[in-house]
N, C-alpha and C. Protein backbone atom coordinates (compact mmCIF):
# COMPACT_ATOMS: atom_id res chain seq x y z
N UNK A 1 86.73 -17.96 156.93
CA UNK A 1 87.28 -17.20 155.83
C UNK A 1 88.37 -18.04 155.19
N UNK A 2 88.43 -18.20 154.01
CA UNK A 2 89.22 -18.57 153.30
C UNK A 2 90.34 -18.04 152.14
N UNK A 3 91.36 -17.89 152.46
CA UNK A 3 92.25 -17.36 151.60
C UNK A 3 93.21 -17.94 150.66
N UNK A 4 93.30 -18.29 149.80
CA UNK A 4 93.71 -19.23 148.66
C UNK A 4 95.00 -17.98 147.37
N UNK A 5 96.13 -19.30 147.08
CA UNK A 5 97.13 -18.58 146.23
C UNK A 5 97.30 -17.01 146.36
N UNK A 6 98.09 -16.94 147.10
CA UNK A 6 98.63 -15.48 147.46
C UNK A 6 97.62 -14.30 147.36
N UNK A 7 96.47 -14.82 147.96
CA UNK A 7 95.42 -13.57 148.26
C UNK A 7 95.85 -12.89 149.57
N UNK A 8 95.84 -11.80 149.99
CA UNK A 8 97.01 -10.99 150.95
C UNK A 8 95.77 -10.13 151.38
N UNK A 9 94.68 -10.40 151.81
CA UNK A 9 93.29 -8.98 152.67
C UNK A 9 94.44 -8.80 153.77
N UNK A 10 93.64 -7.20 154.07
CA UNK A 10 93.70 -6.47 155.02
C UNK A 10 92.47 -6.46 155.88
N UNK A 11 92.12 -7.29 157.17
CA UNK A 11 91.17 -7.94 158.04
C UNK A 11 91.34 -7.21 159.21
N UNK A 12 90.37 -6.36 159.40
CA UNK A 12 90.38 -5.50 160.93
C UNK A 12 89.25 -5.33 161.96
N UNK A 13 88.94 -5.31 163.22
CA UNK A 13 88.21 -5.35 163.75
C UNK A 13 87.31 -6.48 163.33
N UNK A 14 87.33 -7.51 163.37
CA UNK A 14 86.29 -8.76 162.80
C UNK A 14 86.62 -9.61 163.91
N UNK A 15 85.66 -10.39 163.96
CA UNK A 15 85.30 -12.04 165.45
C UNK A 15 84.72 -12.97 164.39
N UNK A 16 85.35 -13.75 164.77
CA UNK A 16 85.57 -15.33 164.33
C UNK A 16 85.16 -16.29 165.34
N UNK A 17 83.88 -16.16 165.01
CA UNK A 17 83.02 -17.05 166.76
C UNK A 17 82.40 -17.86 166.11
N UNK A 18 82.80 -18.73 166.96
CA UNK A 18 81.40 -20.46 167.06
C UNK A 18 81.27 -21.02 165.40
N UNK A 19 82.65 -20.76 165.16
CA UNK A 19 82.35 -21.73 163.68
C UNK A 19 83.00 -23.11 163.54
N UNK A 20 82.27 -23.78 162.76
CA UNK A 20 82.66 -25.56 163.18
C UNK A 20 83.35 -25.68 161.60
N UNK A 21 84.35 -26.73 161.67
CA UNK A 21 84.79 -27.82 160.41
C UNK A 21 84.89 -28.69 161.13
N UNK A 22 84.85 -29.80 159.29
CA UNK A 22 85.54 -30.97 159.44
C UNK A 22 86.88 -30.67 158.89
N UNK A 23 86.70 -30.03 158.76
CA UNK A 23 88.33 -29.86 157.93
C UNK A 23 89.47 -29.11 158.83
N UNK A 24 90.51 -28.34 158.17
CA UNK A 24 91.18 -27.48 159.53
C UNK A 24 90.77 -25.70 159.32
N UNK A 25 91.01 -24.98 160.16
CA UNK A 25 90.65 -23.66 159.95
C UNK A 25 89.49 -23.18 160.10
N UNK A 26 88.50 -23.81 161.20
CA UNK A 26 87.19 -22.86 161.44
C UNK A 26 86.61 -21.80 161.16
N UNK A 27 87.52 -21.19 161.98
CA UNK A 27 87.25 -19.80 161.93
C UNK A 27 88.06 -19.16 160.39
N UNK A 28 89.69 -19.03 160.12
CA UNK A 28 90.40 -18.77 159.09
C UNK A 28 90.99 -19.58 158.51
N UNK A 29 91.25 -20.18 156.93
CA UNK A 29 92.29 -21.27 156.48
C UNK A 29 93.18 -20.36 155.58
N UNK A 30 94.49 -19.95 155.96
CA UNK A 30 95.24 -19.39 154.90
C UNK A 30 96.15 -20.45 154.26
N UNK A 31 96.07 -20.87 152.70
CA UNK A 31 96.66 -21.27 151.74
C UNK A 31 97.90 -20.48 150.81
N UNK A 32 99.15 -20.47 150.79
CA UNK A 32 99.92 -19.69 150.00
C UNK A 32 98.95 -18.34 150.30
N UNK A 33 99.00 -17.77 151.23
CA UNK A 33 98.14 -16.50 151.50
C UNK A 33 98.87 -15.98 152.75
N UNK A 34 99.27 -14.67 152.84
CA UNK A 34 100.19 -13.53 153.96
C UNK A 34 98.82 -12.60 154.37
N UNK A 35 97.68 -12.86 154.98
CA UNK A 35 96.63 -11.36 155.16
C UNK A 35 96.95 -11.07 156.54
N UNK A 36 96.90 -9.60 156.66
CA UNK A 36 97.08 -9.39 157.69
C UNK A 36 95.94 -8.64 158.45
N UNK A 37 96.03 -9.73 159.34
CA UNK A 37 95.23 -9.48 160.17
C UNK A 37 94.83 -8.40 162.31
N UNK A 38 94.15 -7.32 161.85
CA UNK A 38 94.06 -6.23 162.81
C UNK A 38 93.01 -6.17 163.82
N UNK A 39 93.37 -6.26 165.22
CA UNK A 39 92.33 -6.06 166.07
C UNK A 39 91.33 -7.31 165.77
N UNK A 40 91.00 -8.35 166.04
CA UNK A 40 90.26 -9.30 165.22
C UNK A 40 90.05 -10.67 166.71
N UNK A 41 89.11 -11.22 166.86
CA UNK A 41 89.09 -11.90 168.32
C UNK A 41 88.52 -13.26 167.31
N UNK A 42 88.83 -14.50 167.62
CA UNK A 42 89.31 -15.88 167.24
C UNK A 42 88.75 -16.56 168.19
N UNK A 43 87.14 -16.82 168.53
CA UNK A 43 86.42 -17.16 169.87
C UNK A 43 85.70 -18.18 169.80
N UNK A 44 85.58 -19.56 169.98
CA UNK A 44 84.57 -20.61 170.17
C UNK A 44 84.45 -21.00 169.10
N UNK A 45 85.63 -21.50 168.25
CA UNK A 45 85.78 -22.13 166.78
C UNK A 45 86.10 -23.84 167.27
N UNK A 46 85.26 -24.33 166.46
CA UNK A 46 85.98 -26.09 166.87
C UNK A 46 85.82 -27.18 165.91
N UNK A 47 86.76 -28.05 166.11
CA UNK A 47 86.42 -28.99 165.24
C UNK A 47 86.67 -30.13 165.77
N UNK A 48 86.40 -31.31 164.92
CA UNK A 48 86.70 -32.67 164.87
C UNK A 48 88.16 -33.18 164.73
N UNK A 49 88.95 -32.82 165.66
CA UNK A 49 90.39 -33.69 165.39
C UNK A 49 91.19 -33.05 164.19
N UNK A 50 91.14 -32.23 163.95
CA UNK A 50 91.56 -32.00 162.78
C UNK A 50 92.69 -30.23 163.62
N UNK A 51 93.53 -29.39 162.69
CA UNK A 51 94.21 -28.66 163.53
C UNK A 51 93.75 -27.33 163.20
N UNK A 52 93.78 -26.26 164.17
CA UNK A 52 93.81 -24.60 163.98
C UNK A 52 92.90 -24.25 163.83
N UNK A 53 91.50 -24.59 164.80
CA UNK A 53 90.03 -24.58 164.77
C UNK A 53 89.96 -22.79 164.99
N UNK A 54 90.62 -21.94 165.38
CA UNK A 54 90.78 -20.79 164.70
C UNK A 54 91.38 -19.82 163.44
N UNK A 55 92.59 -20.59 163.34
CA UNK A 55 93.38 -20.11 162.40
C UNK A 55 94.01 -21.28 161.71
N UNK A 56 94.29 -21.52 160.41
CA UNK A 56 95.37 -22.54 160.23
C UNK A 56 95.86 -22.11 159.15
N UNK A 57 96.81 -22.20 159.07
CA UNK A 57 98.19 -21.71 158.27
C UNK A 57 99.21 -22.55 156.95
N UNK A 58 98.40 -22.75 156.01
CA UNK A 58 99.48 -23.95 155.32
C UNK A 58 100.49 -22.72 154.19
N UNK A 59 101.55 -23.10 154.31
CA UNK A 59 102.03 -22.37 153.58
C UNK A 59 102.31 -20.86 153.35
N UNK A 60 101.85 -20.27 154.43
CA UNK A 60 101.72 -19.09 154.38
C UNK A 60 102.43 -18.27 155.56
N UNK A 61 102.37 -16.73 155.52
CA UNK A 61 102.93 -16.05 156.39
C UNK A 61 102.04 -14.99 157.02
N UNK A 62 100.72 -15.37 157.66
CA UNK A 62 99.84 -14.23 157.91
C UNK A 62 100.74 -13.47 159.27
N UNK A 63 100.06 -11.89 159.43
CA UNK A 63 100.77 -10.69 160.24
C UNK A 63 99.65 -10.70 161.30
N UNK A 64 100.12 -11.13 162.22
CA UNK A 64 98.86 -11.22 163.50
C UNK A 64 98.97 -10.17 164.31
N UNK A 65 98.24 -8.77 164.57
CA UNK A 65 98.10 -7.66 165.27
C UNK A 65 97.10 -7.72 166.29
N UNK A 66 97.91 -7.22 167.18
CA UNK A 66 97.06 -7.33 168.52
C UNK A 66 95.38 -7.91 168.34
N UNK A 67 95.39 -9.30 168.27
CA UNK A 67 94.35 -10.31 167.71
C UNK A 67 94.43 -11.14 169.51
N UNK A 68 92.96 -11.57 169.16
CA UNK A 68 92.91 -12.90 170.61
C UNK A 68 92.65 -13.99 170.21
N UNK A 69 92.41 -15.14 170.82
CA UNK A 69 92.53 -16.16 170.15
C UNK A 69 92.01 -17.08 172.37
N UNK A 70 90.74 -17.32 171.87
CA UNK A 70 90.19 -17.78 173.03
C UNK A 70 89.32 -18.91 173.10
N UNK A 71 89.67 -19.87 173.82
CA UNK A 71 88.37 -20.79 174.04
C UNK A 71 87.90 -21.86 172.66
N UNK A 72 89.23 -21.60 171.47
CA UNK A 72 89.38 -22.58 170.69
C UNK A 72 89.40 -23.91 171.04
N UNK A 73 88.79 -24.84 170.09
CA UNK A 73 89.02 -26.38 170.36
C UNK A 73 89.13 -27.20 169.21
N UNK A 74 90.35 -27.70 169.07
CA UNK A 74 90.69 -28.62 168.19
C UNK A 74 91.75 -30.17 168.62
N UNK A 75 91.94 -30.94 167.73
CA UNK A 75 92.81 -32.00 167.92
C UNK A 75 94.17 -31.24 167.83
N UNK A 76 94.78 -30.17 167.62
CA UNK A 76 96.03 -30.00 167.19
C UNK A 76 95.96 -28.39 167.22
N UNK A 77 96.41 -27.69 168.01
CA UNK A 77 96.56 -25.86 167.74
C UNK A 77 95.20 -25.97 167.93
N UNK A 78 94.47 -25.74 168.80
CA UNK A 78 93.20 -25.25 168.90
C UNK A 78 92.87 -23.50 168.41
N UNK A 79 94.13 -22.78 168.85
CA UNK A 79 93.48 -21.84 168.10
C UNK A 79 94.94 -21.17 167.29
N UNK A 80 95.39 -21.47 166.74
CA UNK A 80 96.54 -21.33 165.68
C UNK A 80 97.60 -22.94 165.65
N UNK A 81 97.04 -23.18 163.97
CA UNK A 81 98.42 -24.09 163.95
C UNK A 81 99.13 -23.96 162.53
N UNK A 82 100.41 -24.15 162.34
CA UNK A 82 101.26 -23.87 161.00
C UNK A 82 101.68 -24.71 159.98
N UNK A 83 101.41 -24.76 159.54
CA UNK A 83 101.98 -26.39 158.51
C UNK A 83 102.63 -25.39 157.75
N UNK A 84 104.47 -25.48 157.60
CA UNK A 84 104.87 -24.86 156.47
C UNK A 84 104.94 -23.48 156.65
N UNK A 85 104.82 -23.07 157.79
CA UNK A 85 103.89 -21.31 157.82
C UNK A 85 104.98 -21.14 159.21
N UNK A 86 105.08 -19.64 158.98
CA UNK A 86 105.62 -18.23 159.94
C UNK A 86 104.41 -17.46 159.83
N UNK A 87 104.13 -17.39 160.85
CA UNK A 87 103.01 -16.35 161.57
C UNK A 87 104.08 -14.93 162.28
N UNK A 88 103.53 -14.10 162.00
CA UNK A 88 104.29 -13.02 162.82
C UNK A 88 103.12 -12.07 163.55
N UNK A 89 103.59 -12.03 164.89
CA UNK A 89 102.63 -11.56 165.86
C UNK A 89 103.30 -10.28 166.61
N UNK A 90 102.34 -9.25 166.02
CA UNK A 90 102.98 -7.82 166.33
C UNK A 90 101.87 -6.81 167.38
């Protein structure tokens, strides 16, 4: 999923499994983007050296609610990393 210039979803109950990049953010890439995200499992995302093969965060402030985050694999934050970014985990 991709979230770009202050797009702000409301993401609930959703799995983020077994998705690959070359890039960062497998599973989620938030750009200048706050979505908050509910109930939501972050499972067997990976990539090539690159960071946050579940989640990655540039610039942004996503709301992380009782979310999992398992069995990620990356070069850097396998399964959350922040460039620039506050994550808040509630």
């Amino acid at each position: 999923m991709l979230n770009l210039d202050a797009s702000n979803p409301v993401i609930m109950d959703c799995q983020f499994r077994l998705n690959t990049s070359d890039g960062n953010g497998s599973g989620m890439y938030n750009d200048n983007s706050s979505p908050h995200v509910i109930r939501c499992l972050f499972s067997g995302n990976s990539m090539g050296g690159n960071s946050g093969a579940g989640m990655y965060n540039k610039e942004s402030s996503p709301t992380v609610e009782d979310c999992e985050f398992v069995g990620n694999n990356a070069g850097v934050g396998g399964g959350m990393a922040n460039d620039n970014s506050a994550a808040l985990f509630c």
